[in-house]
Protein backbone atom coordinates (compact mmCIF):
# COMPACT_ATOMS: atom_id res chain seq x y z
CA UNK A 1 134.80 -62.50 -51.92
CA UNK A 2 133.14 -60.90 -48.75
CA UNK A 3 130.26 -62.38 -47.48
CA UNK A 4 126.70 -61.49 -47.55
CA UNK A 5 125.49 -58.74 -45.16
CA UNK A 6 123.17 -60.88 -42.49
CA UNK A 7 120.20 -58.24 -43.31
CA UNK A 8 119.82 -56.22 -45.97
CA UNK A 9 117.22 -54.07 -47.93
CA UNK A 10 116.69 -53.47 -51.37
CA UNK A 11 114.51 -50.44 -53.05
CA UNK A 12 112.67 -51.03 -50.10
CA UNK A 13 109.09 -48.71 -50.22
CA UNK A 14 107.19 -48.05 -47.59
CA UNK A 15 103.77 -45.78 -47.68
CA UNK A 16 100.78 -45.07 -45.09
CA UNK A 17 98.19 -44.43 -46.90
CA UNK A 18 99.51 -41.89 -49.90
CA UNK A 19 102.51 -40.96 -48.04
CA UNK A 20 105.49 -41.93 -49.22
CA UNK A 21 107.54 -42.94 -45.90
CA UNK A 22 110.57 -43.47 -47.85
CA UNK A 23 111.73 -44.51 -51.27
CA UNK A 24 114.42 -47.54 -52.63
CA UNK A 25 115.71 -47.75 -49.17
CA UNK A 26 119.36 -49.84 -48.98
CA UNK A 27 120.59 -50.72 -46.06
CA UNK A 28 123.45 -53.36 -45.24
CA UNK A 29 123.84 -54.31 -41.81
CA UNK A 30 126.36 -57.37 -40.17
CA UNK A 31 127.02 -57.23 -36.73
CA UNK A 32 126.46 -53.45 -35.91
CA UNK A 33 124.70 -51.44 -32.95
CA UNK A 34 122.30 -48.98 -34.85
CA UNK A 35 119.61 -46.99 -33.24
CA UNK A 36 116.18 -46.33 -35.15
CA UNK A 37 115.39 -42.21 -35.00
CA UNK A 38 113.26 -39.94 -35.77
CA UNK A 39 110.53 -37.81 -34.91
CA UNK A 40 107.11 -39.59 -34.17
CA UNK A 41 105.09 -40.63 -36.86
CA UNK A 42 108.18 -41.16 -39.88
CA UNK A 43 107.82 -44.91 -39.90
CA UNK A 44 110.54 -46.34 -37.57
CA UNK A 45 108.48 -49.21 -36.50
CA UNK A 46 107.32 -49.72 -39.96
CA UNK A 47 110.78 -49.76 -41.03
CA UNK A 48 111.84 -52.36 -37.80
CA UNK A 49 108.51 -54.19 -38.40
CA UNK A 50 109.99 -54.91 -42.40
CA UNK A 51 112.98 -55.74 -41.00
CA UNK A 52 112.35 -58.80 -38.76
CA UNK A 53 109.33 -60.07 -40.95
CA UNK A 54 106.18 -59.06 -39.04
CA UNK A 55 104.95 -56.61 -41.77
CA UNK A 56 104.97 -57.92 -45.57
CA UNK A 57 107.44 -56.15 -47.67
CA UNK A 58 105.20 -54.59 -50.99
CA UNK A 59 107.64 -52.70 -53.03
CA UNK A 60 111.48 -53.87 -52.65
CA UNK A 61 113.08 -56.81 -51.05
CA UNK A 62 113.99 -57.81 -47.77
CA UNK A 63 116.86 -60.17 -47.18
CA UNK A 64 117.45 -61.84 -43.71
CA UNK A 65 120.71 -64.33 -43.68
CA UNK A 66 120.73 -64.71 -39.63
CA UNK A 67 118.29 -65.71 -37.08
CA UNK A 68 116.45 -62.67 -35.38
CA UNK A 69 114.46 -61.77 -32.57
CA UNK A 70 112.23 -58.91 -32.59
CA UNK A 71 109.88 -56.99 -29.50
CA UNK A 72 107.69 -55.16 -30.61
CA UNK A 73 106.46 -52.10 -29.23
CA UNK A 74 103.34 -53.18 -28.38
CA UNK A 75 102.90 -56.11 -25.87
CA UNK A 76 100.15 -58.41 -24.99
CA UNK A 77 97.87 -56.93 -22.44
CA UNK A 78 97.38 -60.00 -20.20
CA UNK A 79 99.74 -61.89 -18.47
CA UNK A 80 101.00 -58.42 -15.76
CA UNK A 81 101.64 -54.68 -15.94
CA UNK A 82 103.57 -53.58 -19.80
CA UNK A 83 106.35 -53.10 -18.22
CA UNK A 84 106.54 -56.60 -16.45
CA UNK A 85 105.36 -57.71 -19.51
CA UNK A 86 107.97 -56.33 -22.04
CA UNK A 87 110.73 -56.86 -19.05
CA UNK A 88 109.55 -60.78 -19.67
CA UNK A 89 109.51 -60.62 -23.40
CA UNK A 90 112.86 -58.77 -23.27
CA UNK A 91 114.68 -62.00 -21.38
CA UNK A 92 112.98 -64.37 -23.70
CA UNK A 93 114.68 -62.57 -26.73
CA UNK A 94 118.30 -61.98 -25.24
CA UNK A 95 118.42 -65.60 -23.92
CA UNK A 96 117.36 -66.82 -27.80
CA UNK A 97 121.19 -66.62 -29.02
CA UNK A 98 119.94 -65.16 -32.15
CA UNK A 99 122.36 -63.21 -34.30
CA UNK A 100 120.14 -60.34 -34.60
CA UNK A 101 118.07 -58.55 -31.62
CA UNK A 102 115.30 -55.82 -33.23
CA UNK A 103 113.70 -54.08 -30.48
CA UNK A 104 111.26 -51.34 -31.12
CA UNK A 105 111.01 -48.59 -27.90
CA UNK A 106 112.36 -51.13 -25.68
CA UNK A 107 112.35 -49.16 -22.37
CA UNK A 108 108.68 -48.23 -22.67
CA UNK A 109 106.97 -49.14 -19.79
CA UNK A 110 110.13 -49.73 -17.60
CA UNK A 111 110.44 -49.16 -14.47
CA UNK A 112 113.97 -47.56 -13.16
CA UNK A 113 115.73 -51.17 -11.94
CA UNK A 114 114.28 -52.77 -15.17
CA UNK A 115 115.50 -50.10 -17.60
CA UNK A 116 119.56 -50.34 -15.77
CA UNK A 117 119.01 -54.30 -15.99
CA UNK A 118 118.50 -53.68 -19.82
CA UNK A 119 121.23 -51.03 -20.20
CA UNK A 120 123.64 -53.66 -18.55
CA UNK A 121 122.24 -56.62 -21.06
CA UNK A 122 122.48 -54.57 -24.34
CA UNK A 123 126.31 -52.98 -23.59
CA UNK A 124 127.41 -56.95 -23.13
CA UNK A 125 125.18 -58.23 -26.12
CA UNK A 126 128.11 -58.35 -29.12
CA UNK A 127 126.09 -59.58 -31.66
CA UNK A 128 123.67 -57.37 -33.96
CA UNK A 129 121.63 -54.80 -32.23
CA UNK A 130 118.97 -52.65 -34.08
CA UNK A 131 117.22 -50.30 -31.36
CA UNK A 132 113.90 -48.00 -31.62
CA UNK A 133 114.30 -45.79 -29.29
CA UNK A 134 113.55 -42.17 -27.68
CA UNK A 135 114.83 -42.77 -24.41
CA UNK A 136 117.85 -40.33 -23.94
CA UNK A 137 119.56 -43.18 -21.55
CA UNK A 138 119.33 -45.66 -24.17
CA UNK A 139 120.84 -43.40 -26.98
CA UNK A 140 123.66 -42.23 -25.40
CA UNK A 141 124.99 -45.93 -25.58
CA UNK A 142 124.94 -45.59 -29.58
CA UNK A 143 127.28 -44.10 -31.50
CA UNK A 144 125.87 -44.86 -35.01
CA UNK A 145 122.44 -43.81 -35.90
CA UNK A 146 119.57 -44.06 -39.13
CA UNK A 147 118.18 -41.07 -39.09
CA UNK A 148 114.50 -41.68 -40.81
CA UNK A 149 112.97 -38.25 -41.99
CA UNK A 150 110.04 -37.82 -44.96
CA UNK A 151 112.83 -37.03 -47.20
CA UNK A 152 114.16 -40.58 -46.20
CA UNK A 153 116.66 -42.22 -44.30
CA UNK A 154 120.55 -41.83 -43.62
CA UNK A 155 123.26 -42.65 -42.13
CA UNK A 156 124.73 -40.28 -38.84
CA UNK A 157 128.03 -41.48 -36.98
CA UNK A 158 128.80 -39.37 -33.79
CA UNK A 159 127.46 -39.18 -30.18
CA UNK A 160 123.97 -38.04 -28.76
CA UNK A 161 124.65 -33.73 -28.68
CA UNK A 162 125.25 -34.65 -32.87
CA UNK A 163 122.54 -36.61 -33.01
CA UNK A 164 120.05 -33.65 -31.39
CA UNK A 165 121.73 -31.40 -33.81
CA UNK A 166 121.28 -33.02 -36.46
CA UNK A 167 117.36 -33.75 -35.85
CA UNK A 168 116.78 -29.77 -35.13
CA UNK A 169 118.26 -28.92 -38.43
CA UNK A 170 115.86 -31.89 -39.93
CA UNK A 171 113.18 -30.07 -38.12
CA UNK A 172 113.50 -26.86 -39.56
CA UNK A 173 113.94 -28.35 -43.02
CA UNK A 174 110.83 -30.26 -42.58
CA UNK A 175 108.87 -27.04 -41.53
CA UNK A 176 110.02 -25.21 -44.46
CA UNK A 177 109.11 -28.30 -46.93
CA UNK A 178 105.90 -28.28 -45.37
CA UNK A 179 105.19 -24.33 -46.07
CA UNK A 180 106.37 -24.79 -49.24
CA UNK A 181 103.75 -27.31 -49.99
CA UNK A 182 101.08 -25.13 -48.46
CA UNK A 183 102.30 -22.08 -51.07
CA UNK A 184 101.93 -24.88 -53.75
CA UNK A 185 98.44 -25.86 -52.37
CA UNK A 186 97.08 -22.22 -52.65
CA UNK A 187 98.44 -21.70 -56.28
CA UNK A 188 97.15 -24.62 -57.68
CA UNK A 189 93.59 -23.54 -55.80
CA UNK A 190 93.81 -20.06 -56.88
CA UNK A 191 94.56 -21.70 -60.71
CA UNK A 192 91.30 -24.27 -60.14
CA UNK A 193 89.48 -21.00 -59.27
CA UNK A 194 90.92 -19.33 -62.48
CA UNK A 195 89.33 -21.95 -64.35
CA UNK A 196 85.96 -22.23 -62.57
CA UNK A 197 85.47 -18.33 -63.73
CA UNK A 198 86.65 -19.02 -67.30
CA UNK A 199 84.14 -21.79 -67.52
CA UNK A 200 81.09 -19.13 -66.15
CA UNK A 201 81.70 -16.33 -68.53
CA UNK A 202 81.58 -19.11 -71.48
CA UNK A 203 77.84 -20.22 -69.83
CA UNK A 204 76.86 -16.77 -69.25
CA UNK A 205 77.45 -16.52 -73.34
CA UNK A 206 75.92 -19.31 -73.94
CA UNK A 207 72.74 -18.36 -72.00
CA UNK A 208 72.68 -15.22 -74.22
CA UNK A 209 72.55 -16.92 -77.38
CA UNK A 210 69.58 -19.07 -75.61
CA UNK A 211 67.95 -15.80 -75.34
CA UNK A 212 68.70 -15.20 -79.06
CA UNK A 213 67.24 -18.34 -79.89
CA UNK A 214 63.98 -17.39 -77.96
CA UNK A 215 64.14 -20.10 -75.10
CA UNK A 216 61.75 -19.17 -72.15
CA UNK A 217 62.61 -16.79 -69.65
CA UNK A 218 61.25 -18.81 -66.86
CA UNK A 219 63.59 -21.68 -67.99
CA UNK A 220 66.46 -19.49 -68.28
CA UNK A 221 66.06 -17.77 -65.12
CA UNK A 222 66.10 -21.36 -62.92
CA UNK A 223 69.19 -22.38 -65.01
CA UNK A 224 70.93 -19.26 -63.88
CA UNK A 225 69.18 -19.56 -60.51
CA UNK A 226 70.81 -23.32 -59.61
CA UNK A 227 73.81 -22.59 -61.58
CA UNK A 228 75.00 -19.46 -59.42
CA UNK A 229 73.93 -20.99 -56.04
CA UNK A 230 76.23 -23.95 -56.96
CA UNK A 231 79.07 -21.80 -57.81
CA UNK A 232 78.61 -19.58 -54.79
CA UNK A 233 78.94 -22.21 -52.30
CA UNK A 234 81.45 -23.87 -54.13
CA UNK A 235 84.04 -20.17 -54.35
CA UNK A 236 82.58 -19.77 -50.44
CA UNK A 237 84.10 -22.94 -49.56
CA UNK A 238 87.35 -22.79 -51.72
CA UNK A 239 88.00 -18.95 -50.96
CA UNK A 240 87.90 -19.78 -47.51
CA UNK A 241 90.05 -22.92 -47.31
CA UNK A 242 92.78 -20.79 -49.66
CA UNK A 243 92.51 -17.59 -46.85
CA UNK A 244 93.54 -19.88 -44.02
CA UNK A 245 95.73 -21.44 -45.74
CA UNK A 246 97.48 -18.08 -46.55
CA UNK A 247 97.45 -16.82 -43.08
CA UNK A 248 98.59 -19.96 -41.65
CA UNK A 249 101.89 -20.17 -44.37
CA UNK A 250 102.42 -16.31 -43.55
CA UNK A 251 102.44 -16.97 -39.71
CA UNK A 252 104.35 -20.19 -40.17
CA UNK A 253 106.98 -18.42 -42.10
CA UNK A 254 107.50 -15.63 -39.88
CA UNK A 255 107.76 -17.90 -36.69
CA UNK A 256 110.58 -20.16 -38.56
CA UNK A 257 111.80 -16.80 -39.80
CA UNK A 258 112.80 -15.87 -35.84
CA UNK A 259 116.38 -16.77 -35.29
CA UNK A 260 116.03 -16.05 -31.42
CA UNK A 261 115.00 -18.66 -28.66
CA UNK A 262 111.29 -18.71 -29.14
CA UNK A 263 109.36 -18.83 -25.80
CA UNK A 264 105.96 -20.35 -24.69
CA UNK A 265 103.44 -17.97 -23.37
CA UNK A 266 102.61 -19.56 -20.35
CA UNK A 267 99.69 -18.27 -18.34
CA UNK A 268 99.97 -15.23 -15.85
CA UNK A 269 98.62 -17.03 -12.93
CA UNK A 270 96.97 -15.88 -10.02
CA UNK A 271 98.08 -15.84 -6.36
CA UNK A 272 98.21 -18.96 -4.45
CA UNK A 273 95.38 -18.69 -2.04
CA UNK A 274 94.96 -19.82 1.33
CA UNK A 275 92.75 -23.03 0.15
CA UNK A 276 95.00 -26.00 -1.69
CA UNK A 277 94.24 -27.26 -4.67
CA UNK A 278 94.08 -30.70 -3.96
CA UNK A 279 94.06 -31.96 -0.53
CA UNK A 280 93.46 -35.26 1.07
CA UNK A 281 93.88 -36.82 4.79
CA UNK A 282 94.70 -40.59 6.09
CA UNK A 283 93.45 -41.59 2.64
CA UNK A 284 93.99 -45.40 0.88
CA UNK A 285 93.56 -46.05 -2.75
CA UNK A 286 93.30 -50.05 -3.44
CA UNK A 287 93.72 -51.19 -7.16
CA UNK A 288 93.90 -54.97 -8.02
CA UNK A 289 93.16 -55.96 -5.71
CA UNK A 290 95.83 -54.77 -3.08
CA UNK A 291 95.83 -51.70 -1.21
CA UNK A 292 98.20 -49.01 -2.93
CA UNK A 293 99.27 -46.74 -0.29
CA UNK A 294 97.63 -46.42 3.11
CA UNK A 295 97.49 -43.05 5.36
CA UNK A 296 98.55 -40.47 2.92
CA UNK A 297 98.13 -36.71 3.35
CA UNK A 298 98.82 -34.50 0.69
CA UNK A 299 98.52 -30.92 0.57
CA UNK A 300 99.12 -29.00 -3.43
CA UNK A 301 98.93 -25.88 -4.79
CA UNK A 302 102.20 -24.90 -6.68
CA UNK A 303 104.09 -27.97 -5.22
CA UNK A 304 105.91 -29.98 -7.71
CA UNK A 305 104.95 -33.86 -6.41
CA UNK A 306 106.22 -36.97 -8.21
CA UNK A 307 104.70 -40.64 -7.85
CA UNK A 308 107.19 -43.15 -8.64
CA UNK A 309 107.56 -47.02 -7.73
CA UNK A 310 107.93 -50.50 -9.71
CA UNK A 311 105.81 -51.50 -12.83
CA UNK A 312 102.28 -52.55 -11.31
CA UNK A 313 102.59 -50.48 -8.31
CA UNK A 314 99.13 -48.51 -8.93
CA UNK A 315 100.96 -45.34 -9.92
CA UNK A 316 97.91 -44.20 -12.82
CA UNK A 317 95.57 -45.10 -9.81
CA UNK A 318 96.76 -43.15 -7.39
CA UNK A 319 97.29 -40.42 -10.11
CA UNK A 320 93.37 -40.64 -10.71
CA UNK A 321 92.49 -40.75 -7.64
CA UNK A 322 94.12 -37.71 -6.31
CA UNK A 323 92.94 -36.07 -9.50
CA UNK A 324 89.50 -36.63 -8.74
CA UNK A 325 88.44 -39.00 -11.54
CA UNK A 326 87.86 -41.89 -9.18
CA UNK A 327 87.07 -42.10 -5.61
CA UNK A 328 89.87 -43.38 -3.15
CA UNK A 329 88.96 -46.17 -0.68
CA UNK A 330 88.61 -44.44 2.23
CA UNK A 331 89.90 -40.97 3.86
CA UNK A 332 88.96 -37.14 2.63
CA UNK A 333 89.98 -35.88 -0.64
CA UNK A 334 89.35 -32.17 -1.60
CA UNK A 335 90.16 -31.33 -5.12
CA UNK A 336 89.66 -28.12 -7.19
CA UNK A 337 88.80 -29.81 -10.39
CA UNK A 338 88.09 -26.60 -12.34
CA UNK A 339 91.68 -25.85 -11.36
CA UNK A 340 93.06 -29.29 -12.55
CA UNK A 341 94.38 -29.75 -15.92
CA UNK A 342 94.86 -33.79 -16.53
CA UNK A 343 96.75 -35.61 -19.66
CA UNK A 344 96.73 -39.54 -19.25
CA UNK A 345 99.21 -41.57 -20.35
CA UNK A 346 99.72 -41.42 -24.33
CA UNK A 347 96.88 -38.46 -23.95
CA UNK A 348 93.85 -40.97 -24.20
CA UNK A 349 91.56 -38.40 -22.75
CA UNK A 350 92.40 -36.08 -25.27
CA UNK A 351 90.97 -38.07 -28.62
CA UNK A 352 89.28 -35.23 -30.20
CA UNK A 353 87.93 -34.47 -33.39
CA UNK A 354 89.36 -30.72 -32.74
CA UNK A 355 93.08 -29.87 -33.76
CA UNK A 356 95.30 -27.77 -31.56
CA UNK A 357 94.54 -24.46 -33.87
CA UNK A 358 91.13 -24.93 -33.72
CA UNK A 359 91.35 -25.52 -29.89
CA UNK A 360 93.52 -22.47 -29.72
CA UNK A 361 91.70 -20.51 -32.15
CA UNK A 362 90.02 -17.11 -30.83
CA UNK A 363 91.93 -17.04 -27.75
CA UNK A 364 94.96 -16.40 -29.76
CA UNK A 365 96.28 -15.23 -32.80
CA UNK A 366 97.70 -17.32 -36.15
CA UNK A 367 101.05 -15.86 -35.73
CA UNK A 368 100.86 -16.37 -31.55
CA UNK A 369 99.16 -20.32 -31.99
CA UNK A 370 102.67 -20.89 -34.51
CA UNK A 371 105.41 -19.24 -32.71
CA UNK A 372 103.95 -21.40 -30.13
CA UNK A 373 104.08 -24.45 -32.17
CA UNK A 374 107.94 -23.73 -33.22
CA UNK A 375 109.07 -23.02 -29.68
CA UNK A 376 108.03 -26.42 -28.52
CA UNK A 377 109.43 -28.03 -32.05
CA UNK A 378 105.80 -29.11 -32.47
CA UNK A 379 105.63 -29.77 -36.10
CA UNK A 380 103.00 -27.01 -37.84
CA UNK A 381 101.30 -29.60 -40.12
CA UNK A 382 100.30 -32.05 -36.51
CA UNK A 383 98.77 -28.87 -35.19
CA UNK A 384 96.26 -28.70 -38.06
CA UNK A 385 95.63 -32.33 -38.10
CA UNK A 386 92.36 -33.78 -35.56
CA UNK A 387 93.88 -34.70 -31.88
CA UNK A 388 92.62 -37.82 -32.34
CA UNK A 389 94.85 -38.31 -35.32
CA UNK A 390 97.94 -37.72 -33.73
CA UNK A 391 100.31 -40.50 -32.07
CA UNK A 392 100.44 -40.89 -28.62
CA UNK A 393 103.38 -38.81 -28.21
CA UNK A 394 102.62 -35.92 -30.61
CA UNK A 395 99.04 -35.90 -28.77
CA UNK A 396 100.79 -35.67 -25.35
CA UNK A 397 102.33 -32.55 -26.70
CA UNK A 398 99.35 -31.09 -28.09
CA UNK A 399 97.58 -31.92 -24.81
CA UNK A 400 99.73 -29.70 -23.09
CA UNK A 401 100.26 -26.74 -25.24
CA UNK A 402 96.41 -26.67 -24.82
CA UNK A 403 96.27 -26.46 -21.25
CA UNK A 404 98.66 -24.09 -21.19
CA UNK A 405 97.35 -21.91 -23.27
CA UNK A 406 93.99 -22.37 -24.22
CA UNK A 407 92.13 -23.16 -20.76
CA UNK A 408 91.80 -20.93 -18.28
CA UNK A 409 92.03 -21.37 -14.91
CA UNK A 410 94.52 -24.53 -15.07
CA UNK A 411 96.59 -24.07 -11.89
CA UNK A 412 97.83 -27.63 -11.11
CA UNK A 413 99.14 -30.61 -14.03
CA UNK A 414 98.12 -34.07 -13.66
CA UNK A 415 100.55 -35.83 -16.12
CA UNK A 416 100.78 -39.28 -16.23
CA UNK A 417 103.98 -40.98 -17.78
CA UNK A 418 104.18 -37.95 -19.67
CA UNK A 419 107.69 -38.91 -22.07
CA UNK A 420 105.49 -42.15 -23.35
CA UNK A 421 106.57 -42.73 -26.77
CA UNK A 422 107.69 -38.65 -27.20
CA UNK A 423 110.50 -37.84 -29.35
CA UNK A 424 113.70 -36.71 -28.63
CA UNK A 425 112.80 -32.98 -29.50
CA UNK A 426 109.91 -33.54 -28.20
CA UNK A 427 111.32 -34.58 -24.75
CA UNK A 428 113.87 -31.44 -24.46
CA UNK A 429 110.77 -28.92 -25.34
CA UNK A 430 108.68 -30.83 -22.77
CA UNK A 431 111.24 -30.70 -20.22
CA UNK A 432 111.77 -26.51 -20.75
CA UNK A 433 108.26 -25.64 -20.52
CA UNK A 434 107.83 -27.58 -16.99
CA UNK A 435 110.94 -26.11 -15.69
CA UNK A 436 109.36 -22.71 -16.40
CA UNK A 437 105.76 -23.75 -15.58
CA UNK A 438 104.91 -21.80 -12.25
CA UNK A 439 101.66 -23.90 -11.06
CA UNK A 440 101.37 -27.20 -9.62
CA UNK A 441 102.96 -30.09 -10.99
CA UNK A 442 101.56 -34.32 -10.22
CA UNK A 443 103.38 -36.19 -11.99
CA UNK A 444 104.44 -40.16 -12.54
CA UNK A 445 107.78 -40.76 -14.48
CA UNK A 446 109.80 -44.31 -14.67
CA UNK A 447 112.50 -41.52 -15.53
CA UNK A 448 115.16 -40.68 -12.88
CA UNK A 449 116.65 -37.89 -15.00
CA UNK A 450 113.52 -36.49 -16.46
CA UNK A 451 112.42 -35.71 -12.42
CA UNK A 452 115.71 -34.61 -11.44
CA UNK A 453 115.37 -31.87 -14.59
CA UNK A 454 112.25 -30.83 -12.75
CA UNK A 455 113.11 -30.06 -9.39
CA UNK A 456 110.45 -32.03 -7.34
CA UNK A 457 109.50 -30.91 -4.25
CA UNK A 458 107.91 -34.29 -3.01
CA UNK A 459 108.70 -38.10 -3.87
CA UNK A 460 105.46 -40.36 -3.63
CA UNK A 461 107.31 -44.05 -3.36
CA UNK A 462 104.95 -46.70 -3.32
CA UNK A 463 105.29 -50.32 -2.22
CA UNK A 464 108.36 -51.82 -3.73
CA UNK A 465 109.67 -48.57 -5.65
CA UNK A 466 112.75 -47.72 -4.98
CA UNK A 467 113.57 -44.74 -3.20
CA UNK A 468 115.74 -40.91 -4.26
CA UNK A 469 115.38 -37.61 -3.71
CA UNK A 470 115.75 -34.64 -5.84
């Protein structure tokens, strides 16, 4: 008789909220190195966070028949910087001598000697390995992959090119799945509405017979009077709601309908004049502290500029600073602010009630906002949803299809660990619309590769960072 599997699910449910995440979920796992995918927002750390025992299991059964340790993708904000904080959690785990080692987006908040220090840790580690992960250095260790989608979770066995396409065709399916609900939607509203005019004309003869039976006019004519300003805003509202969500189906539909590359429509922009963007001279930005770099001049118009360095190095405050959002120590900073379009890390100055279409709206048409949307692979049901709403990755997206395209005058990006918790399809579209972006580029990265893909111009090292070129 073969032994027991050391963890394994069964019928295991998951929801958020009413959404189904997925359904009787089996899994079987010994001594295996699976990574956790998905787009954002699916439930992979749900799914991880069942797993090791953090989240209570409601529907289904979780059995664990090993010892496990388990990092979460959040870490405790005192104690460092994330990253030296996960970097410490990280050694604690791999030194447990668990059987099992759960780790949910493990080389968030790395820097570029931790992440290689964790690559070299995981390819020894022989014992059972579940992973979380977007990071395209990570994933192209793995050769067996869950696949979590909202029509559920399975199985892929292959390298990373499979993997991406096999989450592009998941993609397209999901798009479709979501315009057929939206065709659903508007026939059950246009039935409701059926029903709603069935149920008038039966009042209307009832208020004739009233008449018959002599009831006052006066009476009659308020019944009618609240009854038909009721209805009217009622149809007002529901007519509405059921014409956008016609148009927005029909644009949907013919944007997944194009079988050619879809492009962004990036902004024409204007000349570069003779005055820079952003400018500054002998200037020093302290944080913690410390000072975080001493003497620099800068000069940016279209310039592509990078700030890299070690986990704690000041890299957001020397972002900020240059930016214009907080004032440096000392020297002269010059910065074009209407000019400056700014996304922080995870897009926290981008919580808005507003969604992307209704940012977009009026500058551009339903079937321009969603060709947009499917270019970038940014799922048409997020862009309807409130910014606020959205993960920190999907709202790092959003972020930036605004600026692009909604705001004029944006001639230089401020981006600020822009790949934080983003997707894998989500990283490739990012990483094609800077490469054709034509303005000025300021960004930080932990990401060797995702820098080299961009062609920088200038390398910002600070203290302790370690230096390369493009």
């Amino acid at each position: 008789m073969s032994a027991a599997p050391l963890l394994q699910t069964v019928d295991l449910t998951a929801r958020f909220g009413d959404r189904v995440l997925y359904k009787e979920l089996n899994l079987c796992l010994d001594f295996d190195r699976v990574a956790l995918v998905g787009r954002n927002g699916v439930g992979k750390s749900t799914l991880l966070r069942m797993l090791a025992g953090s989240l209570p299991v409601s529907e289904g059964r979780v059995f664990r028949r090993c010892s496990l340790a388990f990092v979460e993708q959040a870490v405790p904000e005192e104690g460092g910087s994330p990253g030296e904080v996960r970097r410490r959690l990280l050694e604690q785990a791999l030194s447990k001598g668990c059987q099992m080692l759960l780790l949910d987006e493990p080389t968030q908040d790395l820097d570029e000697p931790a992440v290689e220090w964790l690559l070299r840790e995981l390819e020894d580690w022989k014992k059972g390995l579940i992973v979380v992960s977007h990071d395209v250095r990570l994933l192209q260790r793995f050769h067996h992959f869950f696949v979590v989608s909202e029509s559920g979770c399975r199985y892929l066995s292959g390298d990373y090119e499979t993997l991406i396409e096999e989450l592009e065709e998941e993609q397209d399916a999901s798009e479709k799945r979501y315009l057929q609900r939206l065709n659903q939607l508007v026939r059950s509203e246009e039935r409701t509405l059926h029903i709603a005019r069935r149920r008038r004309r039966k009042k209307q003869y009832g208020r004739v017979r009233e008449m018959d039976r002599a009831t006052p006019r006066s009476c009659l004519n308020h019944k009618r009077s609240a009854a038909q300003e009721s209805h009217g805003r009622i149809n007002k509202v529901r007519e509405e709601r059921l014409s956008e969500v016609r148009k927005w189906t029909r644009s949907g539909r013919r944007a997944l309908a194009v079988r050619l590359p879809l492009e962004i429509s990036l902004p024409e922009l204007p000349e570069a004049g003779p005055t820079p963007i952003l400018q500054c001279q002998d200037l020093t930005v302290r944080g913690g502290g410390r000072v975080l770099i001493d003497g620099l001049t800068l000069s940016m118009s279209r310039e592509r500029v990078a700030v890299v360095g070690p986990n704690g190095s000041g890299k957001t405050s020397l972002l900020s600073a240059l930016a214009g959002r907080c004032a440096p120590h000392s020297g002269e900073l010059v910065v074009s602010q209407e000019k400056v379009g700014v996304v922080e890390q995870g897009g926290t100055n981008w919580m808005l009630e507003t969604s992307l279409v209704q940012y977009l709206q009026g500058r551009f048409s339903e079937d321009e906002i969603s060709q947009a949307l499917v270019s970038q692979r940014f799922p048409l049901a997020l862009g309807r949803r409130a910014l606020r709403s959205l993960s920190p990755g999907e709202r790092v997206r959003a972020a930036l299809l605004a600026l692009l395209m909604g705001t004029d005058g944006v001639e230089l990006l401020v981006l600020d660990e822009p790949t934080y918790s983003l997707d894998i399809l989500g990283q490739e579209a990012l990483v094609k619309v800077l490469q054709e972006w034509k303005g000025g580029l300021l960004i930080s990265s932990h990401q060797r590769q995702f820098l080299e893909s961009l062609k920088m111009d200038q390398i910002i090292t600070l203290p302790g960072g370690e230096i390369y070129y493009p």
